[in-house]
C-alpha atoms as a PDB file:
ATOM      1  CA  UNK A   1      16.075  -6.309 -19.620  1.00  0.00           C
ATOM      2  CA  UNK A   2      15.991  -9.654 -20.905  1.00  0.00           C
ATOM      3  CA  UNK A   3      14.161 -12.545 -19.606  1.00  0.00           C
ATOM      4  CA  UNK A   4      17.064 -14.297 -19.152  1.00  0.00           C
ATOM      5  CA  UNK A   5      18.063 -11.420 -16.800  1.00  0.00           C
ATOM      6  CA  UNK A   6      15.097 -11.204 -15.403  1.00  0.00           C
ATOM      7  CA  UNK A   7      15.013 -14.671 -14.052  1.00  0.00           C
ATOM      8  CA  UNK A   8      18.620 -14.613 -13.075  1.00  0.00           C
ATOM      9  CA  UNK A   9      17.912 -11.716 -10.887  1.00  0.00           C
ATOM     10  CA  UNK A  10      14.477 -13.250  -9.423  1.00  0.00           C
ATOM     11  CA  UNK A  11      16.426 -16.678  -8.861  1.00  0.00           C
ATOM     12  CA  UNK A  12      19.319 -14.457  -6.791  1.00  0.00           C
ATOM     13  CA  UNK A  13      16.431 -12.405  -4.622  1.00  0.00           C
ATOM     14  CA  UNK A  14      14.696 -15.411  -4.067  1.00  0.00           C
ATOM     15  CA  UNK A  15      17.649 -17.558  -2.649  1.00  0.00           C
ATOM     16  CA  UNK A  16      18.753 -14.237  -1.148  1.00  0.00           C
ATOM     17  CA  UNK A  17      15.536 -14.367   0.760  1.00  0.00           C
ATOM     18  CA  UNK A  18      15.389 -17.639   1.498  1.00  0.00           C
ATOM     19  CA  UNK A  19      18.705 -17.622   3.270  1.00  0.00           C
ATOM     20  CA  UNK A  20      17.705 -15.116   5.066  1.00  0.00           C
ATOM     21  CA  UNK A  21      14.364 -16.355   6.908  1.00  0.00           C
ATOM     22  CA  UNK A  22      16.468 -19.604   6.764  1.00  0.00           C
ATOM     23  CA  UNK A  23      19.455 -18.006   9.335  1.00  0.00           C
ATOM     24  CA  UNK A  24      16.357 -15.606  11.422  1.00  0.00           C
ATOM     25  CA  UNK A  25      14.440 -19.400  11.807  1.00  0.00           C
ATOM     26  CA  UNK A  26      17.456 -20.947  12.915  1.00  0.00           C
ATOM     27  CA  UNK A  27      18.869 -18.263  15.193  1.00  0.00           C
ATOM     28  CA  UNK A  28      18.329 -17.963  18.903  1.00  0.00           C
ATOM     29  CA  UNK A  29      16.669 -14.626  18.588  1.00  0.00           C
ATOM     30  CA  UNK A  30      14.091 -16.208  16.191  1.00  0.00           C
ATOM     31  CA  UNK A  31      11.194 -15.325  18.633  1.00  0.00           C
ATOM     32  CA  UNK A  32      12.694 -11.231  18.475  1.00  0.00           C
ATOM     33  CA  UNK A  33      12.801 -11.127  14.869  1.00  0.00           C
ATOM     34  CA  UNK A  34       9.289 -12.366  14.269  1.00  0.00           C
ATOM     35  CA  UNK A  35       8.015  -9.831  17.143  1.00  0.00           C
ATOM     36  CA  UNK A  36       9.662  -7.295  15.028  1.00  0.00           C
ATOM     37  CA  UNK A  37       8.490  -8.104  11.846  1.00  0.00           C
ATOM     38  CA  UNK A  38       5.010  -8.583  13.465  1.00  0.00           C
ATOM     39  CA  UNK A  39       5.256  -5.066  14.653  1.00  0.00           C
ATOM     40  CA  UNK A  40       5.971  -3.500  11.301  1.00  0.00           C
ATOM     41  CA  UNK A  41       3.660  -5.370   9.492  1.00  0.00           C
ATOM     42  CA  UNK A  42       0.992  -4.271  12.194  1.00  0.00           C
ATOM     43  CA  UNK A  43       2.355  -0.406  11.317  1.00  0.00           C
ATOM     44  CA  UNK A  44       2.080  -0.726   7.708  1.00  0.00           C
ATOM     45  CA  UNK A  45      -1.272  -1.989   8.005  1.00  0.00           C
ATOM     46  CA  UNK A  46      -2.718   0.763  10.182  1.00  0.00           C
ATOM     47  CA  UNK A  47      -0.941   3.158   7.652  1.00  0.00           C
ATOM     48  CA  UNK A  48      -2.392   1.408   4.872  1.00  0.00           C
ATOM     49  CA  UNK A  49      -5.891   1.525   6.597  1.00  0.00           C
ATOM     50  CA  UNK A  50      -5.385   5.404   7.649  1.00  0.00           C
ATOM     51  CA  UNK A  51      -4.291   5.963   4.084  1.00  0.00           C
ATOM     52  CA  UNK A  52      -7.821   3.975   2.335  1.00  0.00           C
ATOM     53  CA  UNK A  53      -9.719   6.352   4.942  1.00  0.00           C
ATOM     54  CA  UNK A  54      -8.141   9.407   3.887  1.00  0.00           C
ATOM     55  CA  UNK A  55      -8.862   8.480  -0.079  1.00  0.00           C
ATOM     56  CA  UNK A  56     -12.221   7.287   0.897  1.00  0.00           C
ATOM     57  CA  UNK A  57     -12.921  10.762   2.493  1.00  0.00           C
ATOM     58  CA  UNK A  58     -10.961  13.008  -0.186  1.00  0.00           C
ATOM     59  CA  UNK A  59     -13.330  11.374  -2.619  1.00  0.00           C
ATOM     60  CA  UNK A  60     -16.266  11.893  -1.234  1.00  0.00           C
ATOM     61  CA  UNK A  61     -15.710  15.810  -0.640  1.00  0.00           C
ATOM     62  CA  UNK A  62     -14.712  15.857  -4.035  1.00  0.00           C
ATOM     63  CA  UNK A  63     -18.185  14.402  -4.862  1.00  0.00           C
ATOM     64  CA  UNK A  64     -19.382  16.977  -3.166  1.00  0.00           C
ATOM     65  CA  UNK A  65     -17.491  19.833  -4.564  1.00  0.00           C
ATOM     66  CA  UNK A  66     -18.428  18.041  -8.042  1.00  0.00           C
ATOM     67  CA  UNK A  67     -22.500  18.052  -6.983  1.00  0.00           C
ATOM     68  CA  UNK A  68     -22.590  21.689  -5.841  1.00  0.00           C
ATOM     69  CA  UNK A  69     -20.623  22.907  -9.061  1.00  0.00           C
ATOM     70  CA  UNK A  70     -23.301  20.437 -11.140  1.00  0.00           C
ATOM     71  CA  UNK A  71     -26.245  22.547  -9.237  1.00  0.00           C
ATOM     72  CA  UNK A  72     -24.469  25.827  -9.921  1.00  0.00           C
ATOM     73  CA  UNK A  73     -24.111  25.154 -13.759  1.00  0.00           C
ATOM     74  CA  UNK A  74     -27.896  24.365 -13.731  1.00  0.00           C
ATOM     75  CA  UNK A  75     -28.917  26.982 -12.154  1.00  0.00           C
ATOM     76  CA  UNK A  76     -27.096  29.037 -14.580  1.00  0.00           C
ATOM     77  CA  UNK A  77     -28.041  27.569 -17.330  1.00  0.00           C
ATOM     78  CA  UNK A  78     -31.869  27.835 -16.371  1.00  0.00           C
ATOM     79  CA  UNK A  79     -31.572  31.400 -16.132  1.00  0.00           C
ATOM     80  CA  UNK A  80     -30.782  31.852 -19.883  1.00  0.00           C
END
């Protein structure tokens, strides 16, 4: 794509945007909207925290597996 392009279709999603927080700010159900929004951003961030954990803990049995397979191969290797 070219950079024209590219800014064209940045400039379009940003006043796209902007329109819209600019009609959710000025409608009556302003106070619903954010709740909602709140809500979801408060899911995606325990999902994104559950999913860190998850890594974090895959990793370190991988470690793990990794250290007892390092402890095997010397073990074998001693033997010859």
């Amino acid at each position: 794509m070219k950079s024209e392009a590219k800014l064209l279709l940045g400039l379009g999603i940003g006043v796209a945007l902007g329109a819209a927080v600019g009609y959710i700010m000025g409608s009556d159900r302003k106070e619903e909207w954010l709740e909602q929004a709140n809500e979801f951003a408060d899911k995606v961030r325990a999902n994104v925290k559950t999913a860190i954990y998850k890594g974090k803990s895959e990793v370190h049995d991988l470690k793990e597996d990794i250290d007892d397979i390092a402890e095997i191969a010397k073990k074998e290797l001693a033997k010859q």
